[in-house]
N, C-alpha and C. Protein backbone atom coordinates (compact mmCIF):
# COMPACT_ATOMS: atom_id res chain seq x y z
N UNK A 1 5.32 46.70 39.45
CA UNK A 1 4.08 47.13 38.93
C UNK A 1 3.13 45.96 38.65
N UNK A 2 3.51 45.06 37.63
CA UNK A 2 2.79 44.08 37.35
C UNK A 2 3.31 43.29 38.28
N UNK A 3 2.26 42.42 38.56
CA UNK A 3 2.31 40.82 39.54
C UNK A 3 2.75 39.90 38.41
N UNK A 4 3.15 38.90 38.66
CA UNK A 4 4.05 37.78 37.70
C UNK A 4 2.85 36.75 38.19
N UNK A 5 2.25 36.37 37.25
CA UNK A 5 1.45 35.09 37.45
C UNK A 5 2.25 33.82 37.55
N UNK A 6 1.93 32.78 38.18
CA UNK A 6 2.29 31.71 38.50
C UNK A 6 1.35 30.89 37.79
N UNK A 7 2.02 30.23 36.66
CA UNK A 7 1.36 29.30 35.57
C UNK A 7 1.09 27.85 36.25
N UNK A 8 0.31 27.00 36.26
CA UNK A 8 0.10 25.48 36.24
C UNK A 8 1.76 24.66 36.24
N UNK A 9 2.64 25.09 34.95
CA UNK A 9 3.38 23.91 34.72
C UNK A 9 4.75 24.54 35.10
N UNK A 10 4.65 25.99 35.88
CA UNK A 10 5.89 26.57 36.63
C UNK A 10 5.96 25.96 38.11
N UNK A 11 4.53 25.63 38.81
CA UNK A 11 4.50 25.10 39.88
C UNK A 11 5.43 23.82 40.39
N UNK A 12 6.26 23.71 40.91
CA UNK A 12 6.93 22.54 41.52
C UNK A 12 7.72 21.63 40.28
N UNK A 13 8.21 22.21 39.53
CA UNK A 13 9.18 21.75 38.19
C UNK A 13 8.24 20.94 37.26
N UNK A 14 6.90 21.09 37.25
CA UNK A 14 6.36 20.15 36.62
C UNK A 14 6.07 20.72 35.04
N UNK A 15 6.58 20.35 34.03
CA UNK A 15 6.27 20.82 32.36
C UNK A 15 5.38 20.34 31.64
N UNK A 16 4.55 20.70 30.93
CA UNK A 16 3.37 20.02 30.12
C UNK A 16 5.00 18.92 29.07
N UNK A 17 4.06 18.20 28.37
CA UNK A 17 4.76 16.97 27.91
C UNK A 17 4.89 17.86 26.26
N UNK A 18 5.77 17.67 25.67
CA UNK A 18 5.91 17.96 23.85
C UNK A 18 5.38 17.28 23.46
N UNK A 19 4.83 17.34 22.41
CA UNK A 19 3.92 16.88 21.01
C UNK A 19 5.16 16.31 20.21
N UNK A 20 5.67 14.75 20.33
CA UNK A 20 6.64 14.53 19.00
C UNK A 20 5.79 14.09 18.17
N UNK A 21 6.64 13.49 17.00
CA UNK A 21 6.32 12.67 15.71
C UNK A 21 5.62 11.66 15.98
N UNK A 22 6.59 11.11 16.79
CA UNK A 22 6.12 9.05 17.22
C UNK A 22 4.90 9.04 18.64
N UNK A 23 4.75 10.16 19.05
CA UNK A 23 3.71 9.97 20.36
C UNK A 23 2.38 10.05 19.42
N UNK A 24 2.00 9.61 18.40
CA UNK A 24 0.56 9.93 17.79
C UNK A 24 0.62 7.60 18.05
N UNK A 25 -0.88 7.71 18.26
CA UNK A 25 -1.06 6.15 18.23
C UNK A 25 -0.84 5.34 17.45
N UNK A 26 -0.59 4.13 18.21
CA UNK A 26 -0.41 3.18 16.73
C UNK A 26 -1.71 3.00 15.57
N UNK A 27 -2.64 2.99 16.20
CA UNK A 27 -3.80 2.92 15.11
C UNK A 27 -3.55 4.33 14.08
N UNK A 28 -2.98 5.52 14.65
CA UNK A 28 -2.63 6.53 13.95
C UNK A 28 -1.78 6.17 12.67
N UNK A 29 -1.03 5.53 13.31
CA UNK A 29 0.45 5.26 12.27
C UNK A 29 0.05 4.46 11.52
N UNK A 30 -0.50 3.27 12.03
CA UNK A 30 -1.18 2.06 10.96
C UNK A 30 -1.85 2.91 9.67
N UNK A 31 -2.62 3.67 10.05
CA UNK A 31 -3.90 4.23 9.05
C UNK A 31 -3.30 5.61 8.18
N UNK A 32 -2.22 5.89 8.63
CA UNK A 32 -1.40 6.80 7.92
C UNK A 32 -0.52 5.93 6.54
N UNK A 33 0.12 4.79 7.60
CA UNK A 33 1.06 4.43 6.42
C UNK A 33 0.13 2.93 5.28
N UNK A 34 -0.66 2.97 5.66
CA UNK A 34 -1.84 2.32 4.98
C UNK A 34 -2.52 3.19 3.60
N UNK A 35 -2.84 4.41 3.87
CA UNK A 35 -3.13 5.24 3.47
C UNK A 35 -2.17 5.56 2.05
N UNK A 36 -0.69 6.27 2.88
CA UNK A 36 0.22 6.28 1.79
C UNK A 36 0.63 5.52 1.20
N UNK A 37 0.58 4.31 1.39
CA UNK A 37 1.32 2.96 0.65
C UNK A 37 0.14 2.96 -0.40
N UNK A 38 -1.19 2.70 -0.52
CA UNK A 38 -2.39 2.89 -0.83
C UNK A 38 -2.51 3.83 -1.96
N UNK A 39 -1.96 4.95 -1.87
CA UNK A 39 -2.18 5.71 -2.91
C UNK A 39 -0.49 6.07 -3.55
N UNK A 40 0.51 5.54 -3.20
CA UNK A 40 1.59 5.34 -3.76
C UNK A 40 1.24 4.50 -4.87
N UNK A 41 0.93 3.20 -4.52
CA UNK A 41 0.76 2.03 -4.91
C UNK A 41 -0.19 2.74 -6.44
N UNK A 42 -1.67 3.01 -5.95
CA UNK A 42 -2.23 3.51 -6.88
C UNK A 42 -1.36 4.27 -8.17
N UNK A 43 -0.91 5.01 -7.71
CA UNK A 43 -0.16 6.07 -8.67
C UNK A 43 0.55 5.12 -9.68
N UNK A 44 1.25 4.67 -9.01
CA UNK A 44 2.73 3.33 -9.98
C UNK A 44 1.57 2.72 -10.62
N UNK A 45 0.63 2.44 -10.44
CA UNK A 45 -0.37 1.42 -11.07
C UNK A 45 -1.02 2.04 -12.50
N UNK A 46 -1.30 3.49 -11.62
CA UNK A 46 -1.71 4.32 -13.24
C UNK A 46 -0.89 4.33 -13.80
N UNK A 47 0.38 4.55 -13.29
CA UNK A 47 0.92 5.37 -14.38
C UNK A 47 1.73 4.17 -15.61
N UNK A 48 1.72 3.31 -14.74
CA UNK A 48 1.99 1.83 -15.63
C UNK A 48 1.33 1.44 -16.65
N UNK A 49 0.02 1.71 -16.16
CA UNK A 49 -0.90 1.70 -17.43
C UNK A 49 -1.12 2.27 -18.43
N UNK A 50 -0.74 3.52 -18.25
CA UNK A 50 -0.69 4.62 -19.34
C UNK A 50 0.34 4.29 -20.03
N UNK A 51 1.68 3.68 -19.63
CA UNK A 51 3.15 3.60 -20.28
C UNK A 51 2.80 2.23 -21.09
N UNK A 52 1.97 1.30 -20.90
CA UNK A 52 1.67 0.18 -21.66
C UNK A 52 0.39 0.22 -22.58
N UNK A 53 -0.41 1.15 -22.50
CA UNK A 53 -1.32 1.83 -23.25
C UNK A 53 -0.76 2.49 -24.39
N UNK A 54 0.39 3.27 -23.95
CA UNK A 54 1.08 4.23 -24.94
C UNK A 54 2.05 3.01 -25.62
N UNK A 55 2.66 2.26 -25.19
CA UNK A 55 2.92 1.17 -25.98
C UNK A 55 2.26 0.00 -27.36
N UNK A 56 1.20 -0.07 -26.13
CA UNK A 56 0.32 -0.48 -27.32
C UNK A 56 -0.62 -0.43 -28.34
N UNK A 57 -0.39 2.01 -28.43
CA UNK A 57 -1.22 1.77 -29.50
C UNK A 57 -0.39 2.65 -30.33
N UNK A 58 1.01 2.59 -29.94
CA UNK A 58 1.98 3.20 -30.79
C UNK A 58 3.24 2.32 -31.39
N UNK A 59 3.16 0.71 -30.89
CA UNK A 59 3.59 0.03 -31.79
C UNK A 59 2.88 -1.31 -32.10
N UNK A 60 3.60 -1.80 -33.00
CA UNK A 60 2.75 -3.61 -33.53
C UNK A 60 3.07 -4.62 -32.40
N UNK A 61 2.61 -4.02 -31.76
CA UNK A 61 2.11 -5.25 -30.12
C UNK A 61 1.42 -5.68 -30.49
N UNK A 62 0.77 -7.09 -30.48
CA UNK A 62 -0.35 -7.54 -30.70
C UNK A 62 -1.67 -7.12 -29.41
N UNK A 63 -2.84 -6.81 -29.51
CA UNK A 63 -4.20 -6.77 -28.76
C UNK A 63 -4.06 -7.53 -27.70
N UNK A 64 -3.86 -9.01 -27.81
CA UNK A 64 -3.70 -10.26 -26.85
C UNK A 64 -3.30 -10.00 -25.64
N UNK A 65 -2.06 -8.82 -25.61
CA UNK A 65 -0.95 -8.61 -24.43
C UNK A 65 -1.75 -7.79 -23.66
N UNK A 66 -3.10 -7.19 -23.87
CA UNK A 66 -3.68 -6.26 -22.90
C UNK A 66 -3.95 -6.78 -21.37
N UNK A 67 -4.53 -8.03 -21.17
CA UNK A 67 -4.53 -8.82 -19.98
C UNK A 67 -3.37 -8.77 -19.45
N UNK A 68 -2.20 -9.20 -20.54
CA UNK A 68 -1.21 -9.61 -19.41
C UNK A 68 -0.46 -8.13 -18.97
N UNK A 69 -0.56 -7.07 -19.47
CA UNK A 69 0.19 -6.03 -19.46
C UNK A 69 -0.29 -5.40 -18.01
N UNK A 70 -1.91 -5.42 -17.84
CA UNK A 70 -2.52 -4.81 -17.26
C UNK A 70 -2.13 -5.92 -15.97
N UNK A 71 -2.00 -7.03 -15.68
CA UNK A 71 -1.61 -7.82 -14.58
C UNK A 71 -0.08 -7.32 -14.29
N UNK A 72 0.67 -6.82 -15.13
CA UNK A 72 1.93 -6.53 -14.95
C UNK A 72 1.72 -5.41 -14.09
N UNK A 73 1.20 -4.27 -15.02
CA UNK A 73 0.75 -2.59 -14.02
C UNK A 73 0.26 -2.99 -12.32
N UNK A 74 -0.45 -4.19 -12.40
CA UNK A 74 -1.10 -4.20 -11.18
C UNK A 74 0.24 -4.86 -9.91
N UNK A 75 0.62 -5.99 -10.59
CA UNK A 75 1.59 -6.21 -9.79
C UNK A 75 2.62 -5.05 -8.70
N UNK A 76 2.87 -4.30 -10.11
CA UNK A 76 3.93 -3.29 -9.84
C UNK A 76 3.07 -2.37 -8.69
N UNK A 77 2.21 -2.21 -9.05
CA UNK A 77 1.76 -1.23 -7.98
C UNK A 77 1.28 -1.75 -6.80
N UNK A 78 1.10 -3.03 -6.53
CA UNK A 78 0.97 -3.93 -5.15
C UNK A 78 1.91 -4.26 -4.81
N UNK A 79 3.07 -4.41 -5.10
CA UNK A 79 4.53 -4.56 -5.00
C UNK A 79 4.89 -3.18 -4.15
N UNK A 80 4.68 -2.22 -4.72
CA UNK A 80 5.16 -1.04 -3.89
C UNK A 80 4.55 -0.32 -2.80
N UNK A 81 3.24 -0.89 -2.92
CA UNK A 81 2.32 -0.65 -1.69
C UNK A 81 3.13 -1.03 -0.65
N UNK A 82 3.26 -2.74 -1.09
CA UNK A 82 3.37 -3.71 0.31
C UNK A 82 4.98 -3.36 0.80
N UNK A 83 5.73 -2.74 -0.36
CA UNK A 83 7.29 -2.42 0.04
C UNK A 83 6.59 -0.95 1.33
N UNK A 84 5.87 -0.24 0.65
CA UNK A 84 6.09 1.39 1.43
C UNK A 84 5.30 1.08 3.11
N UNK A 85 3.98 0.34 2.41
CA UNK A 85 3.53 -0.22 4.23
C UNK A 85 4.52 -0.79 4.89
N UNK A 86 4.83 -2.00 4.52
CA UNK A 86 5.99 -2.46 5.54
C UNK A 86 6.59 -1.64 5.85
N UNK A 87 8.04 -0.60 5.05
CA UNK A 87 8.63 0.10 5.79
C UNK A 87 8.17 1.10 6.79
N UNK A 88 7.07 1.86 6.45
CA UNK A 88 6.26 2.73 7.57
C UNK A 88 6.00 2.09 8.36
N UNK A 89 5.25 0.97 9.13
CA UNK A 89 5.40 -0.07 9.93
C UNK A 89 6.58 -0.10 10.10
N UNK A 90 7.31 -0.66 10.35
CA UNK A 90 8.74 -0.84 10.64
C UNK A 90 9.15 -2.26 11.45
N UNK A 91 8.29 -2.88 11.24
CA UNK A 91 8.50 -4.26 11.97
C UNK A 91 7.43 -5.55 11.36
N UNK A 92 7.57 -6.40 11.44
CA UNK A 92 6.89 -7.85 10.70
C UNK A 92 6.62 -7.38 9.36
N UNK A 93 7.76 -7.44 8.36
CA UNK A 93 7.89 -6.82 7.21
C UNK A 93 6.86 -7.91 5.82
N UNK A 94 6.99 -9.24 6.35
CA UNK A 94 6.18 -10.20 5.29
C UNK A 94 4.86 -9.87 5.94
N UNK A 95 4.68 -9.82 6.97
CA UNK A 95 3.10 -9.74 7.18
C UNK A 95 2.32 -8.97 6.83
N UNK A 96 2.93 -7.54 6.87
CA UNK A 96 2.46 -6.02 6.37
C UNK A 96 2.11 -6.64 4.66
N UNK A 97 3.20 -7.10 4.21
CA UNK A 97 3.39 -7.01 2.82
C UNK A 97 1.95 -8.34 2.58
N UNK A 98 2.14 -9.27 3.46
CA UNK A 98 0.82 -10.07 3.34
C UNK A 98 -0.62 -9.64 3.35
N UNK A 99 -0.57 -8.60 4.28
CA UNK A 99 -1.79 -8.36 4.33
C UNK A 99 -2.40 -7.55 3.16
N UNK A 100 -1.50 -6.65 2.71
CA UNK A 100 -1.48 -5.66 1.92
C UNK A 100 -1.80 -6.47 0.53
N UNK A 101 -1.41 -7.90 -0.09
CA UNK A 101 -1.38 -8.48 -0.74
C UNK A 101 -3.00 -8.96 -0.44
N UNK A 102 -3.82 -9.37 0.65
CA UNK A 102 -4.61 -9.87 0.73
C UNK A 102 -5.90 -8.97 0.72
N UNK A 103 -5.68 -7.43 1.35
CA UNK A 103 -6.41 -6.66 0.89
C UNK A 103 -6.50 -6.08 -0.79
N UNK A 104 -5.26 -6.56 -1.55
CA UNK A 104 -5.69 -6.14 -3.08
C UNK A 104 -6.36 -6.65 -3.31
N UNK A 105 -6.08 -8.07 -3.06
CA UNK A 105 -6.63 -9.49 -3.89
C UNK A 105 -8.46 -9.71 -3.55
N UNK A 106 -8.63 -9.51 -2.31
CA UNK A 106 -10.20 -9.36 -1.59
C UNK A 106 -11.00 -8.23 -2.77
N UNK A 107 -10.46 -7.19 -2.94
CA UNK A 107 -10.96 -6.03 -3.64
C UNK A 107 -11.17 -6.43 -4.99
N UNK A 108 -9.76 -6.77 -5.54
CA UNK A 108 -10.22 -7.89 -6.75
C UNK A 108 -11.17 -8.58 -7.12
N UNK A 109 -11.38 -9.61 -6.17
CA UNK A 109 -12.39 -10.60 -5.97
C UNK A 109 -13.77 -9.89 -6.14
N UNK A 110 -13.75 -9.33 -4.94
CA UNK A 110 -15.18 -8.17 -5.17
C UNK A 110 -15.40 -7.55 -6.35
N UNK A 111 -14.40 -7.01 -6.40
CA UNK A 111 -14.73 -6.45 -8.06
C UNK A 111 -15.27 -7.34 -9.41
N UNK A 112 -14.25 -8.41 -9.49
CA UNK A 112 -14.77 -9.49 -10.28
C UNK A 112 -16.37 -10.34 -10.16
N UNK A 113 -16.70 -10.31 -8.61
CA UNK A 113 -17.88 -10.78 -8.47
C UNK A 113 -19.21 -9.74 -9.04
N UNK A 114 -18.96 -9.12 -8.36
CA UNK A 114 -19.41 -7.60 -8.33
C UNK A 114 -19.94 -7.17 -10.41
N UNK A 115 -18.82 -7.41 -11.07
CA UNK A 115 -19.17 -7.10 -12.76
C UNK A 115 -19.39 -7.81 -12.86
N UNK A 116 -18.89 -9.59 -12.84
CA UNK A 116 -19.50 -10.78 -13.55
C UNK A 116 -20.76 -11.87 -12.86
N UNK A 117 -20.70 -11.25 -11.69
CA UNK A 117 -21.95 -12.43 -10.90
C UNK A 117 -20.79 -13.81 -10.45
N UNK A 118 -21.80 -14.64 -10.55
CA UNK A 118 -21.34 -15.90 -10.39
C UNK A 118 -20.17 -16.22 -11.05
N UNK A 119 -20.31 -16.32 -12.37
CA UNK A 119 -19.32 -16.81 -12.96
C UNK A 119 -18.12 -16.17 -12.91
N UNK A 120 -17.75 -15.64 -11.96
CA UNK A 120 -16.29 -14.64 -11.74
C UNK A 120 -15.21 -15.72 -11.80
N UNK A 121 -15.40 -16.79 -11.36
CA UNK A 121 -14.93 -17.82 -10.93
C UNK A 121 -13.73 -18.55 -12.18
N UNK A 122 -14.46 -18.23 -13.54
CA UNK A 122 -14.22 -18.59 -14.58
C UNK A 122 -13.25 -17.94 -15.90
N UNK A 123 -12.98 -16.78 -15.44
CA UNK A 123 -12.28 -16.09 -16.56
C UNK A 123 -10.71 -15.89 -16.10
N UNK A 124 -10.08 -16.36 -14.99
CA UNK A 124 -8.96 -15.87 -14.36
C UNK A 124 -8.97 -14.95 -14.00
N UNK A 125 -9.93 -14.57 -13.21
CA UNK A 125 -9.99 -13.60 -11.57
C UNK A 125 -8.97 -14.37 -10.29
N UNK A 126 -9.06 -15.76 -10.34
CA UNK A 126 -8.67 -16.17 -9.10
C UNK A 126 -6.63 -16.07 -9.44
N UNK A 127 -6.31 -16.30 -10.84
CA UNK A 127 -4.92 -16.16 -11.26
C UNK A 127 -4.29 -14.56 -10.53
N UNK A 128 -5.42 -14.08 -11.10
CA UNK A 128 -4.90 -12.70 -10.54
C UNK A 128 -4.99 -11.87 -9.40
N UNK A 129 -5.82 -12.93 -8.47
CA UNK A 129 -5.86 -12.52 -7.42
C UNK A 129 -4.81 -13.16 -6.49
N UNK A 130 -3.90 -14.38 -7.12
CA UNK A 130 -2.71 -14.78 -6.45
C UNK A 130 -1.85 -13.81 -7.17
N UNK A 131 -1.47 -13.68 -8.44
CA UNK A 131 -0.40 -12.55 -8.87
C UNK A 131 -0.17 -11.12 -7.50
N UNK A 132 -1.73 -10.82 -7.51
CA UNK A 132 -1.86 -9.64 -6.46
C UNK A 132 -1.05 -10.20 -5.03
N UNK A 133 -1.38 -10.89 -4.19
CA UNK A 133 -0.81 -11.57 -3.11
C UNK A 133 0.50 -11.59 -3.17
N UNK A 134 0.55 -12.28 -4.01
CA UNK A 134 2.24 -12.69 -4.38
C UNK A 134 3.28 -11.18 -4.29
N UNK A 135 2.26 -10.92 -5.30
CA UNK A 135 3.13 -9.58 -5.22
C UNK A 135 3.21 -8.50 -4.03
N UNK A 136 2.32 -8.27 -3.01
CA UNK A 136 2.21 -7.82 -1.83
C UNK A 136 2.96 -8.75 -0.43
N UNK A 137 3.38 -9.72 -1.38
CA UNK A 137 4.01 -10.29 -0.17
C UNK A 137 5.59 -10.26 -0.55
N UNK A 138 6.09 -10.19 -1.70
CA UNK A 138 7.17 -9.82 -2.67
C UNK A 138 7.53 -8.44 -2.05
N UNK A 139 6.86 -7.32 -1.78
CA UNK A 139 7.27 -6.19 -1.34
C UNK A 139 7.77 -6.14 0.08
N UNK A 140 6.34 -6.43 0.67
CA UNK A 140 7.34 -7.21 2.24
C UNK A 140 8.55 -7.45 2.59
N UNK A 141 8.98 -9.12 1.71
CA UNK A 141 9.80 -9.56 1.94
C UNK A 141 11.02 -8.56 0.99
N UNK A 142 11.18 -7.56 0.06
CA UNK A 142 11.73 -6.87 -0.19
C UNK A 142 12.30 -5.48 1.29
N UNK A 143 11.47 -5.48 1.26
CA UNK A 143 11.51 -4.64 2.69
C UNK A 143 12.42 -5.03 3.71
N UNK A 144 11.75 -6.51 3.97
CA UNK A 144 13.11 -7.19 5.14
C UNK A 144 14.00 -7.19 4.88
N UNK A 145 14.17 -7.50 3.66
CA UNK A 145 15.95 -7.92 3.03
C UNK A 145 16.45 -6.24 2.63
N UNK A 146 15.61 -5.59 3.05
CA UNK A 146 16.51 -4.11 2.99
C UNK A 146 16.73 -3.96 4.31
N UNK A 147 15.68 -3.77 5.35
CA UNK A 147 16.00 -3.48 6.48
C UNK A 147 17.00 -4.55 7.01
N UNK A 148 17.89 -6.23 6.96
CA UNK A 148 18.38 -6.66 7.11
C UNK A 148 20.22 -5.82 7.10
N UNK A 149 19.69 -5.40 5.96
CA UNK A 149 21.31 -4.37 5.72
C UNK A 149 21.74 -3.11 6.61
């Protein structure tokens, strides 16, 4: 009764190709796991802050520790950026973690220029823009020495 159509990819054994996971581009993957490391990172960062906030206005901490507490929160959360990029990347684990360190630290900078003008130069912006580095390159190399195992 009915005629059987003859499709495109029935012709001569030829199959359209599957859609996997890993066939999306590398610029895809870059900007994905950029992305999530990015707002991982963010999260650990808030929420660090809130846990040292709630520290310090619920016991006799001294005021003083607010700088350094808040360099601590930041660490931690550039630390885990540069751990989650690297691993999504999956290869040159210090570099990911470098770069990732060098994009906090740039943003930093900007920021510091950006509220104080000129004199950014002067209050320990630049301390904490190596803490940031350091620490994005700390995740990295955390990364390798996992993927090593």
């Amino acid at each position: 009764m009915f005629k059987k159509r003859n499709s495109i990819s029935s012709k001569n054994g030829i199959h359209p190709k599957r859609q996997t996971a890993n066939s999306r581009s590398p610029v895809d993957r870059l900007l994905s796991a950029a992305v999530f490391s990015f707002l991982c990172g963010a999260t650990v960062l808030l929420l660090a802050l809130c846990a040292f906030a709630f520290l310090l206005a619920h016991t006799p901490v001294p005021l003083a520790l607010v700088r350094p507490f808040a360099c601590i929160a930041t660490a931690l959360g550039v630390a885990l950026s540069g751990l989650l990029f690297a691993q999504k990347v999956g290869r040159r684990f210090l570099l990911c973690g470098l770069v990732c360190g060098f994009f906090y630290a740039g943003c930093q900078l900007l920021a510091a220029y950006i509220l104080q003008g000129a004199t950014f130069l002067q209050n320990g912006s630049i301390m904490l823009s190596v803490v940031v580095l350091m620490s994005g390159l700390f995740g990295g190399a955390f990364a390798a020495a996992k993927a090593v195992r």
